[in-house]
PDB file of N, CA and C in Angstrom:
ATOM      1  N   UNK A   1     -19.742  82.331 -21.337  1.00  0.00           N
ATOM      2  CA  UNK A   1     -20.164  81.329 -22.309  1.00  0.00           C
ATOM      3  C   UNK A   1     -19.152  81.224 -23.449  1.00  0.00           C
ATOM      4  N   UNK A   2     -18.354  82.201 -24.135  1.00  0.00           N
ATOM      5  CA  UNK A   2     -17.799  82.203 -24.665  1.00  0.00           C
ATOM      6  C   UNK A   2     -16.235  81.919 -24.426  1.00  0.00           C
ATOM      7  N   UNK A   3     -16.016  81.856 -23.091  1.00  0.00           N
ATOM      8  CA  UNK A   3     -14.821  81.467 -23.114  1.00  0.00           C
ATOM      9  C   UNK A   3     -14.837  80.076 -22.926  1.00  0.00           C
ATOM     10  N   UNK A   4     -15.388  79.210 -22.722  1.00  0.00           N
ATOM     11  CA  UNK A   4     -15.837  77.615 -22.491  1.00  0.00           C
ATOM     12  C   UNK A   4     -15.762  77.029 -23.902  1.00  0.00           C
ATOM     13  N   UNK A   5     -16.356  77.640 -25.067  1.00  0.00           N
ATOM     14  CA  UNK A   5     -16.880  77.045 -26.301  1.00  0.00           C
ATOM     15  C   UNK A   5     -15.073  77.116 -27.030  1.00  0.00           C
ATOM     16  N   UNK A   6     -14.338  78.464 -26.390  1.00  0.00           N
ATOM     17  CA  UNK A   6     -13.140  78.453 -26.839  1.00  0.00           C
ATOM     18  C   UNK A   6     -12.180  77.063 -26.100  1.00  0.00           C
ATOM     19  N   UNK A   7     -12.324  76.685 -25.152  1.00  0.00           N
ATOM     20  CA  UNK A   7     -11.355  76.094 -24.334  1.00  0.00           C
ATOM     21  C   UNK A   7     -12.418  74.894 -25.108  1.00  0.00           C
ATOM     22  N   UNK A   8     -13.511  74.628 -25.722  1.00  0.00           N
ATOM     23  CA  UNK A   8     -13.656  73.228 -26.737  1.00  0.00           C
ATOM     24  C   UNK A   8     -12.656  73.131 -27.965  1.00  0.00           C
ATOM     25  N   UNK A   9     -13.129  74.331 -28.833  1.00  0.00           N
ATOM     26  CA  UNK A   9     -12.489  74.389 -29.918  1.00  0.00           C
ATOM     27  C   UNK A   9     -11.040  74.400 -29.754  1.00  0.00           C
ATOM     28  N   UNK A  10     -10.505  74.546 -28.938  1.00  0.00           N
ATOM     29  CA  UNK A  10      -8.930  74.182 -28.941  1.00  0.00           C
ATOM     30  C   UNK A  10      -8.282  72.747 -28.732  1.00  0.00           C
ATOM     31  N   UNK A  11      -9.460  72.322 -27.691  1.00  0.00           N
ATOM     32  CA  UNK A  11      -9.411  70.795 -27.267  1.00  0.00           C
ATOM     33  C   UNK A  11      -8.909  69.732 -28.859  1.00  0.00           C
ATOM     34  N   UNK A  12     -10.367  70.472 -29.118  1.00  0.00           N
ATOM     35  CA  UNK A  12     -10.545  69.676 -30.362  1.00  0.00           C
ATOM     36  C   UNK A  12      -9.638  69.788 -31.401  1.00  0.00           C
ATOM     37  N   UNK A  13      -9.071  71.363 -31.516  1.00  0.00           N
ATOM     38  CA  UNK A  13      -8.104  71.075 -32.505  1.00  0.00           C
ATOM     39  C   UNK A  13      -7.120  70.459 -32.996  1.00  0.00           C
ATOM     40  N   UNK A  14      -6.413  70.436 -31.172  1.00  0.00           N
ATOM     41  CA  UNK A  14      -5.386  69.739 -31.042  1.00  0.00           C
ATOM     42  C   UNK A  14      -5.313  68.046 -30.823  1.00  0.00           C
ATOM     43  N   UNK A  15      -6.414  68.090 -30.542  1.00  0.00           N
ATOM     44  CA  UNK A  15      -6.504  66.197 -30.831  1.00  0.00           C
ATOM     45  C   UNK A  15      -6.472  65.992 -32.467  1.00  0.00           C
ATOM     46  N   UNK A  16      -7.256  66.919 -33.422  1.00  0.00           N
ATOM     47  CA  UNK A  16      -6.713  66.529 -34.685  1.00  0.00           C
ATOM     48  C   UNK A  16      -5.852  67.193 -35.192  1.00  0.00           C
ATOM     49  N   UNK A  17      -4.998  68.069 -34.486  1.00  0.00           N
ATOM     50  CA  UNK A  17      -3.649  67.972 -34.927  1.00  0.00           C
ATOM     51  C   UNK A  17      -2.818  66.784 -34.620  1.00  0.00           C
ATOM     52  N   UNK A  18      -2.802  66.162 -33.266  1.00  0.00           N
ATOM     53  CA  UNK A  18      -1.807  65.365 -32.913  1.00  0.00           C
ATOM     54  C   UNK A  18      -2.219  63.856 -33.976  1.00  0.00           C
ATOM     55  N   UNK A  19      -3.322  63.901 -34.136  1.00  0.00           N
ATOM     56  CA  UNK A  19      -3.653  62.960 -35.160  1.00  0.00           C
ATOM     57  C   UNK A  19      -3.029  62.250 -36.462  1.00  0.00           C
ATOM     58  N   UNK A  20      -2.936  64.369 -36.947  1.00  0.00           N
ATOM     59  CA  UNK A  20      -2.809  64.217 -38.412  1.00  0.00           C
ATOM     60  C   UNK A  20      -1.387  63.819 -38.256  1.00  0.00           C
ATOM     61  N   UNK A  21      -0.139  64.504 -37.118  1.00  0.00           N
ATOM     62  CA  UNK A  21       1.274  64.439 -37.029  1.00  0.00           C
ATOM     63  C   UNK A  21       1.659  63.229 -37.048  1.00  0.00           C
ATOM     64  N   UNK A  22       0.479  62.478 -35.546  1.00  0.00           N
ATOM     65  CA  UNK A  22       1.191  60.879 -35.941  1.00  0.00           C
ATOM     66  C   UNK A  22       0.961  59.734 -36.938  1.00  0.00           C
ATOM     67  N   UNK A  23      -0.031  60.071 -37.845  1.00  0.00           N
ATOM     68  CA  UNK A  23       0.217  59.985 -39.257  1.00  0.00           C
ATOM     69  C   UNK A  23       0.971  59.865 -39.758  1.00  0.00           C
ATOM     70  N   UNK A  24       1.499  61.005 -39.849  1.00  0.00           N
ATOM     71  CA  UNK A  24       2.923  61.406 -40.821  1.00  0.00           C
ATOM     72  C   UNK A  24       3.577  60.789 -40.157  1.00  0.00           C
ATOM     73  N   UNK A  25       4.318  60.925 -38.636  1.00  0.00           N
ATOM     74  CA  UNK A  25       4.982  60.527 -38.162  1.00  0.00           C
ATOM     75  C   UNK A  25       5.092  59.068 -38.174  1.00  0.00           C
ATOM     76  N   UNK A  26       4.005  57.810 -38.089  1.00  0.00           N
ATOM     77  CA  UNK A  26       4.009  56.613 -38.300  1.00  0.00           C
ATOM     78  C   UNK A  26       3.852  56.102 -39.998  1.00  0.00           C
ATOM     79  N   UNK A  27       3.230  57.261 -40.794  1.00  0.00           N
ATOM     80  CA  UNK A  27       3.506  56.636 -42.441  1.00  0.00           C
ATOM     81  C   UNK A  27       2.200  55.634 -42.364  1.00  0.00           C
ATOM     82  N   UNK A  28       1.229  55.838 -41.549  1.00  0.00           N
ATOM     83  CA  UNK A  28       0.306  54.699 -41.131  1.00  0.00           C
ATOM     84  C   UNK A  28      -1.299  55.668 -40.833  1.00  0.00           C
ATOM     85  N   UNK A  29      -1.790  55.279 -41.854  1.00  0.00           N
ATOM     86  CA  UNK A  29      -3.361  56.155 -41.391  1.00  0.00           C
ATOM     87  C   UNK A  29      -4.745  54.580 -41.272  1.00  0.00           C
ATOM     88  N   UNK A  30      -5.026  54.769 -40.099  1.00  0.00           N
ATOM     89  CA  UNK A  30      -5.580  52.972 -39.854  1.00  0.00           C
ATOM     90  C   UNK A  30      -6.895  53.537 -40.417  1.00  0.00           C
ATOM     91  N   UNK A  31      -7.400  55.039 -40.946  1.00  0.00           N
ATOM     92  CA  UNK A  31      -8.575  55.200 -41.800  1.00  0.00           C
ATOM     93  C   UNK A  31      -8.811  54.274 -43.188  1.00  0.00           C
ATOM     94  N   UNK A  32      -7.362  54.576 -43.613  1.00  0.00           N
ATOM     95  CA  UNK A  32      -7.076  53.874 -44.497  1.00  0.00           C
ATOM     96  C   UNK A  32      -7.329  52.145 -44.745  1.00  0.00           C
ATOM     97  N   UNK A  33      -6.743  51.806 -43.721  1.00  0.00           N
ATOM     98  CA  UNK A  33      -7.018  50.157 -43.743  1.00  0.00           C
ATOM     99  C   UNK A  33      -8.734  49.946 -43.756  1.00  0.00           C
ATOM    100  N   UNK A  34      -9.349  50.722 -42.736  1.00  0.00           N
ATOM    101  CA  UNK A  34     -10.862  50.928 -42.149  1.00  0.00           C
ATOM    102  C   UNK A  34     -11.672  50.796 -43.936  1.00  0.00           C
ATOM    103  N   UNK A  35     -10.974  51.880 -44.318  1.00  0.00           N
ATOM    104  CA  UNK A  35     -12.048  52.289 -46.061  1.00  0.00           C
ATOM    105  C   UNK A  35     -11.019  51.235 -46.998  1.00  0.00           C
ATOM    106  N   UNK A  36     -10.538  50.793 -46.807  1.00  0.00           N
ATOM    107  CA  UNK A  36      -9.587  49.292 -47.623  1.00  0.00           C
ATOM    108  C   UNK A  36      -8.687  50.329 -48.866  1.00  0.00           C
ATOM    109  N   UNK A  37      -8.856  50.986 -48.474  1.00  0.00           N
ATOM    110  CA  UNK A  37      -7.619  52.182 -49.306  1.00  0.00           C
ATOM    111  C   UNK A  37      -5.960  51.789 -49.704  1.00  0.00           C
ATOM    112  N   UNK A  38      -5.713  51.277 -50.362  1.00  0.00           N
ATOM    113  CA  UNK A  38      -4.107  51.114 -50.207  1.00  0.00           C
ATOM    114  C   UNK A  38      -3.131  52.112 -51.657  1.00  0.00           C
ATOM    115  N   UNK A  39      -2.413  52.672 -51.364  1.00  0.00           N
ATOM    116  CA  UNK A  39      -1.802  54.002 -51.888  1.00  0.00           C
ATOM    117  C   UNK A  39      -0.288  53.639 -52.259  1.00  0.00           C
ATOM    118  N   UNK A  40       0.327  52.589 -51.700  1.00  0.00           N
ATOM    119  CA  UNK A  40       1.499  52.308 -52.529  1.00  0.00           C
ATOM    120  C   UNK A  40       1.369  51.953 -54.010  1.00  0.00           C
ATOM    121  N   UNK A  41       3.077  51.677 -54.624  1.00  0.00           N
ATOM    122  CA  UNK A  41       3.324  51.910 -55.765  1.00  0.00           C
ATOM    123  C   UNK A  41       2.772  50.347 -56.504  1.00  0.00           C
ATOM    124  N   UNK A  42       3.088  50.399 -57.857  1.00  0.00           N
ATOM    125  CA  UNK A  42       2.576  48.977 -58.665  1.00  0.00           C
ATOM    126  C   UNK A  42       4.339  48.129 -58.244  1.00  0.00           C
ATOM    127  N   UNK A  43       5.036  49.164 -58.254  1.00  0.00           N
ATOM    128  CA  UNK A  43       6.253  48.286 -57.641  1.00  0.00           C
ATOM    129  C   UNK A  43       6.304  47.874 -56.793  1.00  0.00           C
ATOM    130  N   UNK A  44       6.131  48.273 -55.789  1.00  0.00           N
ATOM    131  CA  UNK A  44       6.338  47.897 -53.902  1.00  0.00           C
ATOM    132  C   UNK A  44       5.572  46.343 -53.906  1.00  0.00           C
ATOM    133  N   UNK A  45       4.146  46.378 -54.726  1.00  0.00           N
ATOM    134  CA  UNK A  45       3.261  45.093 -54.797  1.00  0.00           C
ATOM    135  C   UNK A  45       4.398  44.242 -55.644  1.00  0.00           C
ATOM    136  N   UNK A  46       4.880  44.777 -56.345  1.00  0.00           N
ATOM    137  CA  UNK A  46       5.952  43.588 -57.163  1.00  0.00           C
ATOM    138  C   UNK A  46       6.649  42.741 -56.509  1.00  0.00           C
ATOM    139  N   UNK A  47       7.620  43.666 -55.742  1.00  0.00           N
ATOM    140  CA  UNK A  47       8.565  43.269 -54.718  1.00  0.00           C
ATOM    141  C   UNK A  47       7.953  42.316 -53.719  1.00  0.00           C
ATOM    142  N   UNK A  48       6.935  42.917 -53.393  1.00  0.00           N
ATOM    143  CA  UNK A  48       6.333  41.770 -52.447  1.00  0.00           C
ATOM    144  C   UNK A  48       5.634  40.632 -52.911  1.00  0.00           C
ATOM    145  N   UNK A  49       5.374  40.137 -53.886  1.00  0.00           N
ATOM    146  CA  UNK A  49       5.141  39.155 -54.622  1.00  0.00           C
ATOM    147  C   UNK A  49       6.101  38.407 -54.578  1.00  0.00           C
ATOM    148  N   UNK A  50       7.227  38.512 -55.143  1.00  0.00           N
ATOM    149  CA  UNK A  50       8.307  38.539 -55.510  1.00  0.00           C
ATOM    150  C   UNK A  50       8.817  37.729 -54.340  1.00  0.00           C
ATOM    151  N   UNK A  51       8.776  38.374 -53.004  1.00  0.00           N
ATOM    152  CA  UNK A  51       9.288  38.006 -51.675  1.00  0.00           C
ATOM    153  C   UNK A  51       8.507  36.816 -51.067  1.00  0.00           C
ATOM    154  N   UNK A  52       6.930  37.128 -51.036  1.00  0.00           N
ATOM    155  CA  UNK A  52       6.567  35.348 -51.172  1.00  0.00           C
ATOM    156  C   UNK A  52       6.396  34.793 -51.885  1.00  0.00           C
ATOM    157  N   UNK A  53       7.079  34.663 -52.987  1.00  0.00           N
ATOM    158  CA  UNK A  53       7.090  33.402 -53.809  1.00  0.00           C
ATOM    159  C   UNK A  53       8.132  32.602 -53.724  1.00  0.00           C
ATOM    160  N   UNK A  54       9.360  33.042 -52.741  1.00  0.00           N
ATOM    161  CA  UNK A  54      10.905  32.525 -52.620  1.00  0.00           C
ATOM    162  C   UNK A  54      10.692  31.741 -51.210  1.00  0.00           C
TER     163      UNK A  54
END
């Protein structure tokens, strides 16, 4: 019984490891979009203003 519950908990870990990596790795968390979260700078919004208004 106990070796089964282990071969879960590893399952599982590693799906939210590979998670959290491609995260980082893409700079892109779609939780984020999901909870309307946005974390860039007051500049970056500048720039892009900026870019459609030309």
């Amino acid at each position: 019984m106990l070796v089964g519950t282990i071969g879960i908990n590893n399952l599982l870990l590693t799906i939210i490891g590979l998670i959290v990596m491609g995260t980082g790795v893409f700079r892109f968390c779609a939780l984020y979009s999901v909870l309307g979260i946005n974390t860039s700078c007051r500049a970056e919004k500048k720039d892009e203003e900026k870019k459609e208004g030309e």
